[in-house]
C-alpha atoms as a PDB file:
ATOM      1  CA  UNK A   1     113.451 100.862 114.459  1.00  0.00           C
ATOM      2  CA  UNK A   2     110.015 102.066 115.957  1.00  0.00           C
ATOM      3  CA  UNK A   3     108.545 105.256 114.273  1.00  0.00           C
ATOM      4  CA  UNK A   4     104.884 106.433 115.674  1.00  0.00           C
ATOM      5  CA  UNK A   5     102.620 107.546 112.816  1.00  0.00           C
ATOM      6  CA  UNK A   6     100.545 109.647 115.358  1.00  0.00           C
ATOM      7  CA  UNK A   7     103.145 112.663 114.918  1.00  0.00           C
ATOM      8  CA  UNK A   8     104.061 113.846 111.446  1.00  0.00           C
ATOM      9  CA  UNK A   9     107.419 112.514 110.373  1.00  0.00           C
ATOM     10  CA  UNK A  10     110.215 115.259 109.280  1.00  0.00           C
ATOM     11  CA  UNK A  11     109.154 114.688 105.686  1.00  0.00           C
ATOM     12  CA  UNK A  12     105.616 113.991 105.851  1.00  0.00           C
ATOM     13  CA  UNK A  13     103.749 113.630 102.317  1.00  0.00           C
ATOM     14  CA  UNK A  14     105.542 114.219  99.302  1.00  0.00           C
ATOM     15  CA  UNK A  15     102.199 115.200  97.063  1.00  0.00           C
ATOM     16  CA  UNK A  16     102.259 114.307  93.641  1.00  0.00           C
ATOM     17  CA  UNK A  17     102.014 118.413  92.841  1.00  0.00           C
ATOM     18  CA  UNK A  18     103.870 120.687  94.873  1.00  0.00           C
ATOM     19  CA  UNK A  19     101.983 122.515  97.034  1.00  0.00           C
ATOM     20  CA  UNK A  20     102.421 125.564  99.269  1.00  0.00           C
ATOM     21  CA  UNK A  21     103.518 124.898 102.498  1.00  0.00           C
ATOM     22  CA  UNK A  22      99.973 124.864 104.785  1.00  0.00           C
ATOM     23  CA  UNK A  23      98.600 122.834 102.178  1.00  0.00           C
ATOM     24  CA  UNK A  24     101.291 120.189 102.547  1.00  0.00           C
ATOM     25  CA  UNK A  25     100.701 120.203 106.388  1.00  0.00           C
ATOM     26  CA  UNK A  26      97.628 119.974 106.175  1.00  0.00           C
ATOM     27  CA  UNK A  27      97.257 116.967 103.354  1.00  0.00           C
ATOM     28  CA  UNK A  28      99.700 115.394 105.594  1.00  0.00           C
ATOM     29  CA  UNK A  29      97.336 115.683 109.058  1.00  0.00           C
ATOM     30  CA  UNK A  30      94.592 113.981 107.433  1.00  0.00           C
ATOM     31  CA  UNK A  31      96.668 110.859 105.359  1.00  0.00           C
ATOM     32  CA  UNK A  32      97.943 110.280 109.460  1.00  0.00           C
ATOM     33  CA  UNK A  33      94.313 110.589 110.618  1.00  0.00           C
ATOM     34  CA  UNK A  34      93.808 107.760 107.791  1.00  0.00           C
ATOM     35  CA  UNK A  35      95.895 105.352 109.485  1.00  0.00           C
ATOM     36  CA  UNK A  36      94.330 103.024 112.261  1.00  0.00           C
ATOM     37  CA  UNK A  37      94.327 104.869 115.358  1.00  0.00           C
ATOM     38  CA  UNK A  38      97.382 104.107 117.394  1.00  0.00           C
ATOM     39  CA  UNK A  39      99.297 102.056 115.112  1.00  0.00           C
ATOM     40  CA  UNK A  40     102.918 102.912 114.926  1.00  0.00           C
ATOM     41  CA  UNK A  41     105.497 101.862 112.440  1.00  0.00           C
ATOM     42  CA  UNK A  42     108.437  99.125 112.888  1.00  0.00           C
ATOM     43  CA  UNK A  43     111.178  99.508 110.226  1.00  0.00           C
ATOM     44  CA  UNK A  44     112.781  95.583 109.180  1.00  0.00           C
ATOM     45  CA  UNK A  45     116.552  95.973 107.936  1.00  0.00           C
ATOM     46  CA  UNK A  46     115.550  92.791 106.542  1.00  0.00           C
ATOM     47  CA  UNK A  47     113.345  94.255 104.226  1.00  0.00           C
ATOM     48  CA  UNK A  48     114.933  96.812 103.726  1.00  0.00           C
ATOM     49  CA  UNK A  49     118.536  94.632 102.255  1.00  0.00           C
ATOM     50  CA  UNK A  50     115.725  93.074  99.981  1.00  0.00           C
ATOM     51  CA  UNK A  51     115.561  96.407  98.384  1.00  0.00           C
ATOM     52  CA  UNK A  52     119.369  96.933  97.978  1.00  0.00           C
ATOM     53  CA  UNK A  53     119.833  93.651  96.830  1.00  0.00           C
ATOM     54  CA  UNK A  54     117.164  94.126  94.269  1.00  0.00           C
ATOM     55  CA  UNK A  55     118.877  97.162  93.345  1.00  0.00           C
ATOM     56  CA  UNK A  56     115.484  99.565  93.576  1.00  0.00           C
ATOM     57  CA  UNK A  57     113.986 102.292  95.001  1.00  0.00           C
ATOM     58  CA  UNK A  58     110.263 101.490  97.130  1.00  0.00           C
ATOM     59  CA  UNK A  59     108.503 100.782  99.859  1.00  0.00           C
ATOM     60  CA  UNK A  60     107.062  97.872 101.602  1.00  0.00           C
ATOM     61  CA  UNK A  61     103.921  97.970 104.318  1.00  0.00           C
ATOM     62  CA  UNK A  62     103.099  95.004 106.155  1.00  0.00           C
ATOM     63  CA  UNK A  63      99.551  95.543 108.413  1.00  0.00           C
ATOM     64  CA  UNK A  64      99.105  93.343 111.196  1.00  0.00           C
ATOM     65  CA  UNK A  65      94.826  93.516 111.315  1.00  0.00           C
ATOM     66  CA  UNK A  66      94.624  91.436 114.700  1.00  0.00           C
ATOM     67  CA  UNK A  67      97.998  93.915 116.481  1.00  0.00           C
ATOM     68  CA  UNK A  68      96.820  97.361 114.599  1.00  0.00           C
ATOM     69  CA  UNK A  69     100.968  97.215 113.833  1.00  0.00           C
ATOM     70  CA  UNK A  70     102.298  98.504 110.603  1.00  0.00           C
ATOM     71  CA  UNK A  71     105.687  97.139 109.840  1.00  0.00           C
ATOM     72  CA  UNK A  72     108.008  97.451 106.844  1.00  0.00           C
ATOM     73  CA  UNK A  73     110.838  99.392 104.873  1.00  0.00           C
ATOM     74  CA  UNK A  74     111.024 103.463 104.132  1.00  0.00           C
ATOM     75  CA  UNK A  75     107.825 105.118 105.995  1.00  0.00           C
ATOM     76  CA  UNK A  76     108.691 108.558 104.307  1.00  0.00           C
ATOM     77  CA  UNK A  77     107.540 107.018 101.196  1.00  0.00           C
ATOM     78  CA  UNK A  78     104.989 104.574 102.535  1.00  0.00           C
ATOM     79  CA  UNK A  79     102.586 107.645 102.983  1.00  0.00           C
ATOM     80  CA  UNK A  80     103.818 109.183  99.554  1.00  0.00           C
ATOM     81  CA  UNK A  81     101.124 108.699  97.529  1.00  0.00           C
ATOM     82  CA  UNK A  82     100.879 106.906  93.889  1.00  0.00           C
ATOM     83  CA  UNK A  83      98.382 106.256  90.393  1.00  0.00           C
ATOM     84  CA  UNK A  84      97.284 102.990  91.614  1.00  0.00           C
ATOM     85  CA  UNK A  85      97.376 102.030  88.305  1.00  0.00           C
ATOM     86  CA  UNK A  86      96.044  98.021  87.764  1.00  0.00           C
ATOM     87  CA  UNK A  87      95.360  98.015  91.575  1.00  0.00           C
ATOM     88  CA  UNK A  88      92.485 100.261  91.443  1.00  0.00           C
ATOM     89  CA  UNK A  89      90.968  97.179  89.804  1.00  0.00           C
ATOM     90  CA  UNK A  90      89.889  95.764  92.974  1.00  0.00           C
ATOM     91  CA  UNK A  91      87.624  98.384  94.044  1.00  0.00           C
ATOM     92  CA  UNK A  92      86.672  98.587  90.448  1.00  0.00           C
ATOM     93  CA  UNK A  93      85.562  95.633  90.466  1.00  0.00           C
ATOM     94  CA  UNK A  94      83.138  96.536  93.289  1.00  0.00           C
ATOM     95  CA  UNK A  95      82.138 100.055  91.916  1.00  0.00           C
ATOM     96  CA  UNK A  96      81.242  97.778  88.637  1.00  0.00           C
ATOM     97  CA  UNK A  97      78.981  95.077  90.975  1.00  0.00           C
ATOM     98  CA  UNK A  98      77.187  98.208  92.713  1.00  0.00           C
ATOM     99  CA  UNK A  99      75.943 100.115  90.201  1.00  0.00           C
ATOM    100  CA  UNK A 100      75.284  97.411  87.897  1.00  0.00           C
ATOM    101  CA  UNK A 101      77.489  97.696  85.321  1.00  0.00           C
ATOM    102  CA  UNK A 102      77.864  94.384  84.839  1.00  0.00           C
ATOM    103  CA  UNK A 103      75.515  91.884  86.515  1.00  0.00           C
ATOM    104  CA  UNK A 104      78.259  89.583  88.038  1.00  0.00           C
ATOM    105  CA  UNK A 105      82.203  89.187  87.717  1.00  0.00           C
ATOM    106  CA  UNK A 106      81.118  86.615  85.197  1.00  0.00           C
ATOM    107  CA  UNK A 107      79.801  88.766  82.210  1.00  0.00           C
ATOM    108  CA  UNK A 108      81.701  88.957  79.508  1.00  0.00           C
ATOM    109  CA  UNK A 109      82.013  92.541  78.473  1.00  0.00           C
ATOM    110  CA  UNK A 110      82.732  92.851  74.666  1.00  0.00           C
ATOM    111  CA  UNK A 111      85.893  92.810  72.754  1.00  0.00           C
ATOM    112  CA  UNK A 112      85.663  96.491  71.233  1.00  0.00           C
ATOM    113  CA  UNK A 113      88.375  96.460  68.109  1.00  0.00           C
ATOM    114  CA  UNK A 114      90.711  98.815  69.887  1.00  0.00           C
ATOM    115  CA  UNK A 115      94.493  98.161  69.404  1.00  0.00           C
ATOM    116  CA  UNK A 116      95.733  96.908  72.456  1.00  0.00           C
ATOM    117  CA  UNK A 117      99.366  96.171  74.006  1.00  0.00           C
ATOM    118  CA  UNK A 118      98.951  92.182  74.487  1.00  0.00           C
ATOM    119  CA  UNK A 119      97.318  89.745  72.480  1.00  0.00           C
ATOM    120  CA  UNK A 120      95.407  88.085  75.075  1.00  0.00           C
ATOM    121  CA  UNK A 121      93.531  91.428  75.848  1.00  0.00           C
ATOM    122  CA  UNK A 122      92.041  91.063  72.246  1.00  0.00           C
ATOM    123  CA  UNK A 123      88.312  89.072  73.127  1.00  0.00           C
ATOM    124  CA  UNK A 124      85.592  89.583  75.238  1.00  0.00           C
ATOM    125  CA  UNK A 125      86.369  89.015  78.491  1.00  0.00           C
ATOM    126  CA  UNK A 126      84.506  89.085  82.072  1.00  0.00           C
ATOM    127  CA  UNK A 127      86.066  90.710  85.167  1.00  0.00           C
ATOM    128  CA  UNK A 128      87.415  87.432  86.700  1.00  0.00           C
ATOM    129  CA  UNK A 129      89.214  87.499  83.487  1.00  0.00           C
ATOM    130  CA  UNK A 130      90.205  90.372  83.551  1.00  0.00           C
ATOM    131  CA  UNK A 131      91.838  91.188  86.863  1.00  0.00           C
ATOM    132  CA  UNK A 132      93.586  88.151  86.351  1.00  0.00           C
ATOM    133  CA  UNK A 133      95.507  89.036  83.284  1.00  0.00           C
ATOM    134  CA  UNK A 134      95.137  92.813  84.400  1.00  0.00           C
ATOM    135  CA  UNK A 135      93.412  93.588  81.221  1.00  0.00           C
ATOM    136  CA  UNK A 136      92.733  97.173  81.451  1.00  0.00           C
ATOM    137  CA  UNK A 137      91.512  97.621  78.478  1.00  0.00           C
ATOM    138  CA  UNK A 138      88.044  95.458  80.155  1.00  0.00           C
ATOM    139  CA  UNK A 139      88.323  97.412  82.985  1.00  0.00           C
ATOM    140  CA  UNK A 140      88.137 101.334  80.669  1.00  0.00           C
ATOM    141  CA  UNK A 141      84.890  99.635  79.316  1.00  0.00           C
ATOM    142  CA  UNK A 142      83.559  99.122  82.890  1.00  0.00           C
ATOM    143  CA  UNK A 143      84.255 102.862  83.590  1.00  0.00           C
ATOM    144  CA  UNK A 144      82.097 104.376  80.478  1.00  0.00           C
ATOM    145  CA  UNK A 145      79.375 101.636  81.745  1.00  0.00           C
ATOM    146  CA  UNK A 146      79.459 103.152  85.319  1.00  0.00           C
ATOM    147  CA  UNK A 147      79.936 106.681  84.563  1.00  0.00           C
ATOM    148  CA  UNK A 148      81.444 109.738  85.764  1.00  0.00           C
ATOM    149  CA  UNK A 149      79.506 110.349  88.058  1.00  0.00           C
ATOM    150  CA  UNK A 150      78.853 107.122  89.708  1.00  0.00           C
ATOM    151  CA  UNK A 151      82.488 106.849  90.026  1.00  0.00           C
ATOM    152  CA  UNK A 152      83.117 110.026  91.615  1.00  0.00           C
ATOM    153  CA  UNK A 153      80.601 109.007  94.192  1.00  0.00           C
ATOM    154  CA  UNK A 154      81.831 105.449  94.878  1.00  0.00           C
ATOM    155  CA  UNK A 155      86.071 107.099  94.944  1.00  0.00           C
ATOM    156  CA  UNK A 156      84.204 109.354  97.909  1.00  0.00           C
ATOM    157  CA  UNK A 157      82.374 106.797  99.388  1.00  0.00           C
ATOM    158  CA  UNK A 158      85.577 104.631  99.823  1.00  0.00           C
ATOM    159  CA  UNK A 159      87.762 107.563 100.964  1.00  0.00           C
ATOM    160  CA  UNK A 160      90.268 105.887  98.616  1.00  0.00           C
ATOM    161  CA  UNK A 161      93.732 107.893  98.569  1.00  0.00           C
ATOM    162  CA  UNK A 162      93.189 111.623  97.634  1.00  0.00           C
ATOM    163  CA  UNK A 163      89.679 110.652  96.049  1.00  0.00           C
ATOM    164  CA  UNK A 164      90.657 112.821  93.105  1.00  0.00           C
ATOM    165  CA  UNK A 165      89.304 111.359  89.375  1.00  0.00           C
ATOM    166  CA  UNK A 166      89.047 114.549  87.520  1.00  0.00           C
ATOM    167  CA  UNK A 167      86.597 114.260  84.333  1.00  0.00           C
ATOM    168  CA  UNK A 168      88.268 111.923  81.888  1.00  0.00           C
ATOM    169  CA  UNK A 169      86.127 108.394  82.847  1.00  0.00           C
ATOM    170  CA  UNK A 170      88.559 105.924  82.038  1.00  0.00           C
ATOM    171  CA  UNK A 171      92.051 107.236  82.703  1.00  0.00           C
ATOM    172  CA  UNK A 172      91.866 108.090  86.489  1.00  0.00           C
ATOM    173  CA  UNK A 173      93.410 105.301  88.017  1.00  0.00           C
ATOM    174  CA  UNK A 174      95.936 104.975  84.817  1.00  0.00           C
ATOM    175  CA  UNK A 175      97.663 108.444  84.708  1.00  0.00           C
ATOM    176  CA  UNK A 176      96.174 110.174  87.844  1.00  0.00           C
ATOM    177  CA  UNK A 177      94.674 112.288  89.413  1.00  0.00           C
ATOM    178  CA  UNK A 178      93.795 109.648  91.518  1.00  0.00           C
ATOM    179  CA  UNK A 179      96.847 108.370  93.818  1.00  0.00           C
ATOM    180  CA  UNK A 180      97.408 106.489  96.996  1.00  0.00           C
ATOM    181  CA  UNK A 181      99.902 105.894  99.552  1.00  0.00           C
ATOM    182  CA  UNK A 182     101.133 102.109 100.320  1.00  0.00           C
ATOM    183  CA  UNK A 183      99.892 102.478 103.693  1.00  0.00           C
ATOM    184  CA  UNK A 184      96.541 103.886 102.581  1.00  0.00           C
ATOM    185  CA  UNK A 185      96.704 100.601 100.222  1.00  0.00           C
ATOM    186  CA  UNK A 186      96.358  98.284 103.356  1.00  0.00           C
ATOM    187  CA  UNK A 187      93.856 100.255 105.143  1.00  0.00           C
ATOM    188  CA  UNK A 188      91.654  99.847 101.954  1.00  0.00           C
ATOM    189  CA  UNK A 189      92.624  96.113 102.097  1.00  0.00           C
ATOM    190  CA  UNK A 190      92.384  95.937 105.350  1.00  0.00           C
ATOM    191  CA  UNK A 191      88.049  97.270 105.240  1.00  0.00           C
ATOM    192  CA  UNK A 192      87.743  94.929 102.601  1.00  0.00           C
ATOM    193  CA  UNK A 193      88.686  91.764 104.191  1.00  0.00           C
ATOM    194  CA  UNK A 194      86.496  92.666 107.182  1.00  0.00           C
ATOM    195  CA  UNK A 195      83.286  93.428 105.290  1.00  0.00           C
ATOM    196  CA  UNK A 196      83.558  97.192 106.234  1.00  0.00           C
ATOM    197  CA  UNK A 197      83.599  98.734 102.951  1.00  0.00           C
ATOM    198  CA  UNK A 198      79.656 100.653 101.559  1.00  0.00           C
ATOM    199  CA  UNK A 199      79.233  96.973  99.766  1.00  0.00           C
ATOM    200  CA  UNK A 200      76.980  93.839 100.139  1.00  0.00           C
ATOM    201  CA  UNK A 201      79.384  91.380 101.912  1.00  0.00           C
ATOM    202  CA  UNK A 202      78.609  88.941  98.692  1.00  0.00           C
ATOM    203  CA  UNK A 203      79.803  91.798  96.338  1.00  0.00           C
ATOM    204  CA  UNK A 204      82.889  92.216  98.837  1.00  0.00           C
ATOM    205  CA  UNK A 205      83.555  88.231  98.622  1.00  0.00           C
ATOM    206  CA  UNK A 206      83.414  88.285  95.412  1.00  0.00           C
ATOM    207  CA  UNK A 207      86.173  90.826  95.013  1.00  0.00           C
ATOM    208  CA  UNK A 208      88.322  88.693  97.459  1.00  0.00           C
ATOM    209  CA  UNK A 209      87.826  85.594  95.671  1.00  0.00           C
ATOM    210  CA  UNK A 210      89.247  87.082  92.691  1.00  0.00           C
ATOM    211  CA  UNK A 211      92.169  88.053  93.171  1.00  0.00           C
ATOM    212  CA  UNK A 212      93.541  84.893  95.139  1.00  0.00           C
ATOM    213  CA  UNK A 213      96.772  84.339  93.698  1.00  0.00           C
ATOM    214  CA  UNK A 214      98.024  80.669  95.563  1.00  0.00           C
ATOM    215  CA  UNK A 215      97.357  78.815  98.823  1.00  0.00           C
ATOM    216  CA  UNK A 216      99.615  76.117 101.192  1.00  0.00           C
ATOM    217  CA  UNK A 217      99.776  74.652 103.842  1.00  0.00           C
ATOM    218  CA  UNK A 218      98.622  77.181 106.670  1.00  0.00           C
ATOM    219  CA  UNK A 219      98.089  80.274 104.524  1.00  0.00           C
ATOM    220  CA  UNK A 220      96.045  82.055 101.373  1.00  0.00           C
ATOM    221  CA  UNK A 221      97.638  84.562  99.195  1.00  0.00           C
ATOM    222  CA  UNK A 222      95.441  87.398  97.435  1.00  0.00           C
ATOM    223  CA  UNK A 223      97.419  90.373  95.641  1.00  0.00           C
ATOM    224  CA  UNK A 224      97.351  92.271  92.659  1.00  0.00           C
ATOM    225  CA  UNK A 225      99.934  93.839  91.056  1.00  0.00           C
ATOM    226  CA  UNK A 226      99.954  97.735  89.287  1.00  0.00           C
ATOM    227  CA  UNK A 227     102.215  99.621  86.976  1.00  0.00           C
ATOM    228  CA  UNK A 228     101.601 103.030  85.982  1.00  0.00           C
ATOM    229  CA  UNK A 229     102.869 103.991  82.428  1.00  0.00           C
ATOM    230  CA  UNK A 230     103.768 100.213  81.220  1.00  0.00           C
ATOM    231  CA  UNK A 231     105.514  99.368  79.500  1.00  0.00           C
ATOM    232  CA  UNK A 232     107.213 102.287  80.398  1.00  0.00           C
ATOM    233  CA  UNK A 233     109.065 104.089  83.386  1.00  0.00           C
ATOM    234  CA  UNK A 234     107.296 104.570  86.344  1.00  0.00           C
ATOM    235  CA  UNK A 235     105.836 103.399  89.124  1.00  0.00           C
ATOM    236  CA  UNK A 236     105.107  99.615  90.200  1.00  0.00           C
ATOM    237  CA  UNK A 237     102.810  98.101  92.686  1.00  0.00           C
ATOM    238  CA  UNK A 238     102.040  95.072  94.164  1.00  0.00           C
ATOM    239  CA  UNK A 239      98.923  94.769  97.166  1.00  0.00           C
ATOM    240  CA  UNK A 240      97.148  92.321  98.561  1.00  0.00           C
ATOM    241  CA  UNK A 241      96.501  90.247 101.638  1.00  0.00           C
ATOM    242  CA  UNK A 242      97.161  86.894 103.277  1.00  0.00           C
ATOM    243  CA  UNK A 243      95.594  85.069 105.476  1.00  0.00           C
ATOM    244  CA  UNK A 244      98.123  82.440 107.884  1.00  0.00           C
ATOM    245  CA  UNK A 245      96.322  80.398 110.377  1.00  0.00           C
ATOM    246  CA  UNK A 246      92.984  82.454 111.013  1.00  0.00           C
ATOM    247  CA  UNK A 247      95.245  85.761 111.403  1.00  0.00           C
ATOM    248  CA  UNK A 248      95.169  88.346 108.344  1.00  0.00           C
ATOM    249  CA  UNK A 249      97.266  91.238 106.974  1.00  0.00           C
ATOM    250  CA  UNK A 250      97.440  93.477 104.409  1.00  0.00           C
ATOM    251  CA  UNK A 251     100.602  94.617 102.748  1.00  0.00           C
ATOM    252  CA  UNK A 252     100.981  97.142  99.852  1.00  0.00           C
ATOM    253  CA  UNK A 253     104.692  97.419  97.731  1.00  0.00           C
ATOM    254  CA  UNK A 254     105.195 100.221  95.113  1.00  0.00           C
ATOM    255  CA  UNK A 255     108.622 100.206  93.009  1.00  0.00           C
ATOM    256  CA  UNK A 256     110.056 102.929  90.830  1.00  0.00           C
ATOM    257  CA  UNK A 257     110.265 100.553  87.817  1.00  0.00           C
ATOM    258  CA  UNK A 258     112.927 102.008  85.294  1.00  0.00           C
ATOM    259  CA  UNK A 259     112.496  99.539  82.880  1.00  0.00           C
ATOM    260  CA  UNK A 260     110.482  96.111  81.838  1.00  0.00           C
ATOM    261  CA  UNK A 261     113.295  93.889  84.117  1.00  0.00           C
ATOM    262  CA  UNK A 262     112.408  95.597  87.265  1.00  0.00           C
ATOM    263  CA  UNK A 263     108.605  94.534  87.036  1.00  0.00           C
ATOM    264  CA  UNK A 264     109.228  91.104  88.430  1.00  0.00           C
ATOM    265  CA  UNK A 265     111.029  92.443  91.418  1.00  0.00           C
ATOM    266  CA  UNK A 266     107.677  93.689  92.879  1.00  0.00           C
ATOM    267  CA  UNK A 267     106.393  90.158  93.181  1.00  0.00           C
ATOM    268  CA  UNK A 268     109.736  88.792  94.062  1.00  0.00           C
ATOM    269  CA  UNK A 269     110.462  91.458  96.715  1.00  0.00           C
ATOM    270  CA  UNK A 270     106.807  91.057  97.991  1.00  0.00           C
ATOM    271  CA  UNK A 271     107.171  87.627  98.633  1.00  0.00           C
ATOM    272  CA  UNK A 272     110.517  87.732 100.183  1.00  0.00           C
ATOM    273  CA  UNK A 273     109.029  90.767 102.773  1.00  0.00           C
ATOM    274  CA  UNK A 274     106.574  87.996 103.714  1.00  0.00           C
ATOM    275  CA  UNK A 275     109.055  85.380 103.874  1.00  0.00           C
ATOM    276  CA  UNK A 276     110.733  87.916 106.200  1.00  0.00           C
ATOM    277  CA  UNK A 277     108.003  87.584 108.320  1.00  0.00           C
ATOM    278  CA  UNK A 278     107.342  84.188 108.380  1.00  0.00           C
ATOM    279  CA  UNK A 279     103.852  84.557 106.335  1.00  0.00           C
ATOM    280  CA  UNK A 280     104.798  82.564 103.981  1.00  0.00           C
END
């Protein structure tokens, strides 16, 4: 099934407040204008089994960078937006290289003595590290180094999601107000693997390299995964990018997790969708 995103669907935005009526229209007007320009939407039973088998409520987005096609499973929620939770971590990472927070993804930033959910979390650790254990703990530090204001700048410079960080420093991306739509997801994704984002096209590299998660044959793999409220209910995501013989796309899946056994399914389900596709 082919949906246009040029015209607003019957249920456009579901806001993570509820809003009055105008304000919903128009909140909805401008997360279409954020999609590319003339891209429509192709729904994939296929994908969409995978989330019946899987027994879960979600979304999938595939972005096709080279076709400007979005393809994928349940567009009323792909432009629902979401905490990015863990996910922020990638522009994070960036914010963190650009204002000099840390001098390269390389520095360890110091183990502070805080109690923290996982073992491994507990030593000083550099951002490579981090993002690759998703280690937010790291990642709160980076936010008091960079500041308030410095991150309400770089959240508006990226016209990430509803841009929204509110005044606590090193919760915004954890338990809101920032949130993001999956297809906003593979915009972002979709800037950073061209070199479009307000960044040195070293820092942006860097922020690629990363997050590579496994390579064969024809193809590279970069993703990283999100869940907002772990260990506990709520919402899961998984984002990334992967690059099959010189073509690229971007693909964002979010999850309602309901408890700890329905994390892996955002991986699992992720790489099926690009099985699906023949990406992988």
């Amino acid at each position: 099934m082919r949906h246009s995103l040029s015209h607003k669907p019957r249920n456009p935005l579901n806001t993570m407040t509820t809003c009055k009526p105008m304000r919903s229209l128009l909140i909805a007007l401008l997360l279409v204008s954020s999609i590319a320009h003339g891209a429509d939407w192709r729904e994939s039973p296929a994908i969409a089994a995978l989330f019946d088998e899987a027994g879960v409520s979600g979304t999938f987005v595939l972005y096709d960078l080279r076709r400007d096609q979005l393809s994928g499973f349940n567009p009323e929620r792909a432009t629902t937006r979401f905490v990015p939770a863990s996910t922020f971590k990638i522009p994070h990472t960036l914010i963190g290289l650009a204002t000099g927070a840390v001098a390269d993804v390389d520095e360890k930033i110091p183990y502070d003595g805080a109690a923290v959910p996982f073992p491994d979390w507990a030593r000083d650790m550099s951002l490579r590290e981090a993002i690759a254990v998703s280690n937010a703990a790291i990642y709160q530090q980076l936010a008091q180094r960079v500041g308030i204001a410095d991150e309400r700048d770089y959240v508006a410079r990226l016209d990430y999601g509803n841009g929204e960080i509110g005044d606590v420093v090193d919760q915004f991306w954890l338990r809101g107000p920032l949130a993001i739509s999956a297809i906003e997801q593979t915009q972002f994704l979709a800037r950073l693997v061209n070199n479009e984002l307000p960044f040195t096209a070293e820092q942006q590299r860097i922020a690629r390299e990363i997050v590579e998660l496994e390579r064969g044959s024809d193809w590279v793999l970069y993703g990283k995964t999100g869940w907002q409220n772990a260990p506990e209910p709520g919402v899961g995501w998984w984002v990334g990018w992967i690059e099959r013989r010189g073509q690229l796309y971007t693909f964002a899946l979010n999850i309602d997790i309901r408890s700890p056994a329905d994390a892996p399914k955002r991986i699992a389900i992720g790489k099926a969708a690009l099985r699906s596709a023949d990406l992988l």
